[in-house]
Protein backbone atom coordinates (compact mmCIF):
# COMPACT_ATOMS: atom_id res chain seq x y z
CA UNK A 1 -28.79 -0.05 -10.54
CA UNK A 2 -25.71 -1.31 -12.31
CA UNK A 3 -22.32 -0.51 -11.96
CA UNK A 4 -22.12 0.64 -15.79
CA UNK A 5 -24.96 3.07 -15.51
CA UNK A 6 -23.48 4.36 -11.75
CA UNK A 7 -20.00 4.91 -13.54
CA UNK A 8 -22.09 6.54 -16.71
CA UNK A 9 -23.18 9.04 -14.35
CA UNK A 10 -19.32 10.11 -13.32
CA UNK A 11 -17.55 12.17 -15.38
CA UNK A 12 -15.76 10.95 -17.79
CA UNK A 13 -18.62 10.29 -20.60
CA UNK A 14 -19.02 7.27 -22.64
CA UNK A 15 -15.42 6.28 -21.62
CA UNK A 16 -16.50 6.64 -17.53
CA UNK A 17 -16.60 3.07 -17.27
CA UNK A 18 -13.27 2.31 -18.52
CA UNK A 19 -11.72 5.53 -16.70
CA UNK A 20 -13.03 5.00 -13.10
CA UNK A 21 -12.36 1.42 -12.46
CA UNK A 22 -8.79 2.42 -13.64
CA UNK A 23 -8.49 5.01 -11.15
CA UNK A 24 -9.81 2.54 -8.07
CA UNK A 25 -7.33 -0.11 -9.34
CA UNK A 26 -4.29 2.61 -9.28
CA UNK A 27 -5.07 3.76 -5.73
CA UNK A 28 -5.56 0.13 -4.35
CA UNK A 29 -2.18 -0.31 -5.85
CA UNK A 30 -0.50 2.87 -4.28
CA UNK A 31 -2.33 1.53 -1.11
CA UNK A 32 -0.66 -1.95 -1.41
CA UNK A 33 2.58 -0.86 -1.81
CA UNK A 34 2.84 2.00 1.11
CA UNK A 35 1.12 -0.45 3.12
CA UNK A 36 3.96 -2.99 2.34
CA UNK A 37 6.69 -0.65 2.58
CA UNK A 38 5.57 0.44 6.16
CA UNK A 39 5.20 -3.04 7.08
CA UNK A 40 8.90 -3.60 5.81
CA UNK A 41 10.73 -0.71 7.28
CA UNK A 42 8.65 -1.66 10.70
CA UNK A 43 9.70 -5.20 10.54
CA UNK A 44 13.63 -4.03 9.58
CA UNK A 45 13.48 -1.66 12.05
CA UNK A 46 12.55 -3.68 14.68
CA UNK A 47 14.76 -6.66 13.86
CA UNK A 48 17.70 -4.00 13.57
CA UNK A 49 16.64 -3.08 17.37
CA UNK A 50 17.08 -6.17 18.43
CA UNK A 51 20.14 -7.38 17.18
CA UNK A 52 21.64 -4.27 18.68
CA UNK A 53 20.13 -5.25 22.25
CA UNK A 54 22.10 -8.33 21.76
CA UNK A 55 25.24 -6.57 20.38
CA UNK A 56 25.04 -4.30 23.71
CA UNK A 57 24.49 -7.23 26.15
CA UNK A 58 26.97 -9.93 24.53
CA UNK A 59 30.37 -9.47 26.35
CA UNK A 60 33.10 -7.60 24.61
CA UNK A 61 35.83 -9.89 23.55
């Protein structure tokens, strides 16, 4: 079987083959960029944790 015939059988008609592969790229590009942003505010978060560990444990001046 071939992907043009699978898609055919999708809705969509004649334009199926156009239509889905442009829905699978627009989630895998809503997937990349929540994935990303998680993986940011994670990262921020935990470097913001940190630097107020050190801010606690330095001496006061």
């Amino acid at each position: 079987m071939s992907l043009p015939l699978i898609l055919g059988a999708l809705p969509g008609g004649k334009y199926a083959v156009y239509i889905w592969p442009a829905y699978g790229v627009t989630v895998l590009g809503f997937a990349w960029m929540t994935a990303d942003t998680l993986v940011r505010a994670w990262r921020w978060r935990r470097k913001a944790q940190a630097q107020e560990a050190m801010r606690q444990t330095s001496p006061q001046s």
